[in-house]
C-alpha atoms as a PDB file:
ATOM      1  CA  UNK A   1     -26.758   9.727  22.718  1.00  0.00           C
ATOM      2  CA  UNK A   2     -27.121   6.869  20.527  1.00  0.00           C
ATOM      3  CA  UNK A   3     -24.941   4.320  19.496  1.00  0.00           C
ATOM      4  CA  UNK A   4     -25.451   2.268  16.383  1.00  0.00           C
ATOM      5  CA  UNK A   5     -22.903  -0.783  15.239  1.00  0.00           C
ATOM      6  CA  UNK A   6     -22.026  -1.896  11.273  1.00  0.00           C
ATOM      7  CA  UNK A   7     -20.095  -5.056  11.118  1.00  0.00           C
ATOM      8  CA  UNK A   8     -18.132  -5.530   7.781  1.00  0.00           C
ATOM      9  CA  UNK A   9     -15.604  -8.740   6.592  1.00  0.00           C
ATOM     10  CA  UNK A  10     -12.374  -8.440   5.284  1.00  0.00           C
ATOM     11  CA  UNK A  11     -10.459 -11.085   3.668  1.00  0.00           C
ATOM     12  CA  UNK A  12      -7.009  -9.026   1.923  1.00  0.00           C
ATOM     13  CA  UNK A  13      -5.196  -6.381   3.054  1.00  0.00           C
ATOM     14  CA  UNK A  14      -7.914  -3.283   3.389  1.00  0.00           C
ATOM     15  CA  UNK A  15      -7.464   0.467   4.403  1.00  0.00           C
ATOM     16  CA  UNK A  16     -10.408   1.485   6.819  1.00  0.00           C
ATOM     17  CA  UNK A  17     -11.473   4.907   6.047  1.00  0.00           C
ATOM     18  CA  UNK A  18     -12.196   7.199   9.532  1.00  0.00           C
ATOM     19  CA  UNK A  19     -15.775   7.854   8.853  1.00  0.00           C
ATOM     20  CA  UNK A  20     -17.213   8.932  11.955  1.00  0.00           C
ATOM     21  CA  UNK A  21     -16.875   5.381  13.999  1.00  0.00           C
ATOM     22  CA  UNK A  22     -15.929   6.046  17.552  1.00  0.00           C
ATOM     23  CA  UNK A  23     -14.522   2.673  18.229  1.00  0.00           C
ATOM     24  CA  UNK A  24     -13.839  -0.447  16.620  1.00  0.00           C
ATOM     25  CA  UNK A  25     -13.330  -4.163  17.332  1.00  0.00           C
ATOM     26  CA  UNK A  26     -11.744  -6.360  15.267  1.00  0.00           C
ATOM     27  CA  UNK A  27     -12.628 -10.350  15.409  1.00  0.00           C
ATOM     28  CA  UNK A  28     -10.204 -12.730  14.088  1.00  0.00           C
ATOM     29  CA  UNK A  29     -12.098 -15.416  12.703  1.00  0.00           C
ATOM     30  CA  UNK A  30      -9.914 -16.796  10.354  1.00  0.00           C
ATOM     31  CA  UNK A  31      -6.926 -18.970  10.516  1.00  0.00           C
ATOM     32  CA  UNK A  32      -4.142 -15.836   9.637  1.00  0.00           C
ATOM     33  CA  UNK A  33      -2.843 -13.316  11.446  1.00  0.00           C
ATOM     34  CA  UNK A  34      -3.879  -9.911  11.056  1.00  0.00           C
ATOM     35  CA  UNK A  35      -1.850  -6.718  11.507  1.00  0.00           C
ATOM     36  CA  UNK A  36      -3.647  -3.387  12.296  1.00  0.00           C
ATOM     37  CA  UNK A  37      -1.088  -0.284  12.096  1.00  0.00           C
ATOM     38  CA  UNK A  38       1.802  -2.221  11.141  1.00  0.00           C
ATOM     39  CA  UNK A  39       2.393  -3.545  14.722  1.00  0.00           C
ATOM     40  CA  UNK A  40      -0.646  -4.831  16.206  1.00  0.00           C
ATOM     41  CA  UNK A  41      -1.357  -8.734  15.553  1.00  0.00           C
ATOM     42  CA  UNK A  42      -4.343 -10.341  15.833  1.00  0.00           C
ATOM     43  CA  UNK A  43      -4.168 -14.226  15.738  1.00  0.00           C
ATOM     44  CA  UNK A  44      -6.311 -17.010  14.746  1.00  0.00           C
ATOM     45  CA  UNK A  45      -9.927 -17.031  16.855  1.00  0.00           C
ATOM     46  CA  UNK A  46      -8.740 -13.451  19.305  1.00  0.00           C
ATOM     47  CA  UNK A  47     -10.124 -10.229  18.798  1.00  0.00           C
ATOM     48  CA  UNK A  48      -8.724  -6.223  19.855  1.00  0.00           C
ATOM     49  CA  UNK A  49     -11.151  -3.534  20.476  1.00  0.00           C
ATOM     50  CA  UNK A  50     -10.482  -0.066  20.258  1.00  0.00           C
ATOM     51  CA  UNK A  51     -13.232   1.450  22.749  1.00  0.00           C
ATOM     52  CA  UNK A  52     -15.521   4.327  21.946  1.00  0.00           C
ATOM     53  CA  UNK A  53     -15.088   6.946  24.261  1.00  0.00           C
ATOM     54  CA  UNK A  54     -17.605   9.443  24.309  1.00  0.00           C
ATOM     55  CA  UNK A  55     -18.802  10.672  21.244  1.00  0.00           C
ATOM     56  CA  UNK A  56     -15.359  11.717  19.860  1.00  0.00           C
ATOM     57  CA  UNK A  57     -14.699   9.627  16.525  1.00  0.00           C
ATOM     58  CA  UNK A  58     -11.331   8.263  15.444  1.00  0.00           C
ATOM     59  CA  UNK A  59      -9.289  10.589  13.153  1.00  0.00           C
ATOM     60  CA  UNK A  60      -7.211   7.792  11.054  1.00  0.00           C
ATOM     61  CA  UNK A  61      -7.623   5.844   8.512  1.00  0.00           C
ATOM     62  CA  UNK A  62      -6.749   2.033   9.816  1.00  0.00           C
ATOM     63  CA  UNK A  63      -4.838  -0.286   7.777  1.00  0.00           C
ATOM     64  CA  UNK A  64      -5.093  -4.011   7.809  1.00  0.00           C
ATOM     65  CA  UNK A  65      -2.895  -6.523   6.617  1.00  0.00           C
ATOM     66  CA  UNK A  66      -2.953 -10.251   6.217  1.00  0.00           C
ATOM     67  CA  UNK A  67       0.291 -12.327   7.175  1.00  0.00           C
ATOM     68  CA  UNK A  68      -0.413 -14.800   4.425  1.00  0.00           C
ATOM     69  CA  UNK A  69       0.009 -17.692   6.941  1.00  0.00           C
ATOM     70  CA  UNK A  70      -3.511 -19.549   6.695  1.00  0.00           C
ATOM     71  CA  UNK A  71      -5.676 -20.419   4.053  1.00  0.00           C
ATOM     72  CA  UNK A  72      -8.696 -18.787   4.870  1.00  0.00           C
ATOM     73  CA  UNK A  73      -8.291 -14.895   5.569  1.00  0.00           C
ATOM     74  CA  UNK A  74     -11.635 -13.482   7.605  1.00  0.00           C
ATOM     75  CA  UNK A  75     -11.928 -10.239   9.834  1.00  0.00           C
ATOM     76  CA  UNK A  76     -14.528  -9.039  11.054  1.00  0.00           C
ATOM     77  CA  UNK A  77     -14.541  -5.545  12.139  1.00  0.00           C
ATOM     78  CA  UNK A  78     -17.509  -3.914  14.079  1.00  0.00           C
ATOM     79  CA  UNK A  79     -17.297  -0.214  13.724  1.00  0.00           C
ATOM     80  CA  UNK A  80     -19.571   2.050  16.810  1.00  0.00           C
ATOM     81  CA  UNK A  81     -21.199   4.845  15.579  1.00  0.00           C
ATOM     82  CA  UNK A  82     -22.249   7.591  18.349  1.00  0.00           C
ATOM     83  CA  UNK A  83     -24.889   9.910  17.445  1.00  0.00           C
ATOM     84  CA  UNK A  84     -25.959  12.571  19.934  1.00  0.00           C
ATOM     85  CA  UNK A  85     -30.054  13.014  19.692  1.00  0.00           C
ATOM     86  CA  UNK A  86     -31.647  16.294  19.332  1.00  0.00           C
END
């Protein structure tokens, strides 16, 4: 197995599409709060991970919202990709 990483920002309310990632971490590194599912908040400067486990990717979509607290809105997400090699 491999495993392969794509960061991507965010700076408004997003919906994450399930494409194959097995895990996910999300870095706060803005001064807002995020929200991931409706009721999961990430504050200013913390990050949540969602682990990879195995190979098995996630099956939903993940929503993100802003709290519209700060002035400058930035996510980072790091989505893991698992490949199994041939």
């Amino acid at each position: 197995m491999s495993k392969q990483i794509k960061p991507e920002m965010y700076t408004k309310a997003a919906n994450i599409p399930a494409d194959g990632f097995a895990g996910i971490r999300f870095l706060n590194q803005g001064n807002d709060t995020v929200t991931v599912y409706d009721n999961i908040e990430i504050t200013a400067n913390t990050q949540f991970d969602i682990p990879a486990y195995g190979n098995d990717p996630l099956c939903d979509d993940i929503q993100v919202r802003f709290a519209g607290l700060g002035n400058n809105p930035k996510l980072l997400i790091i989505k893991t990709y698992i490949t199994q090699k041939i």
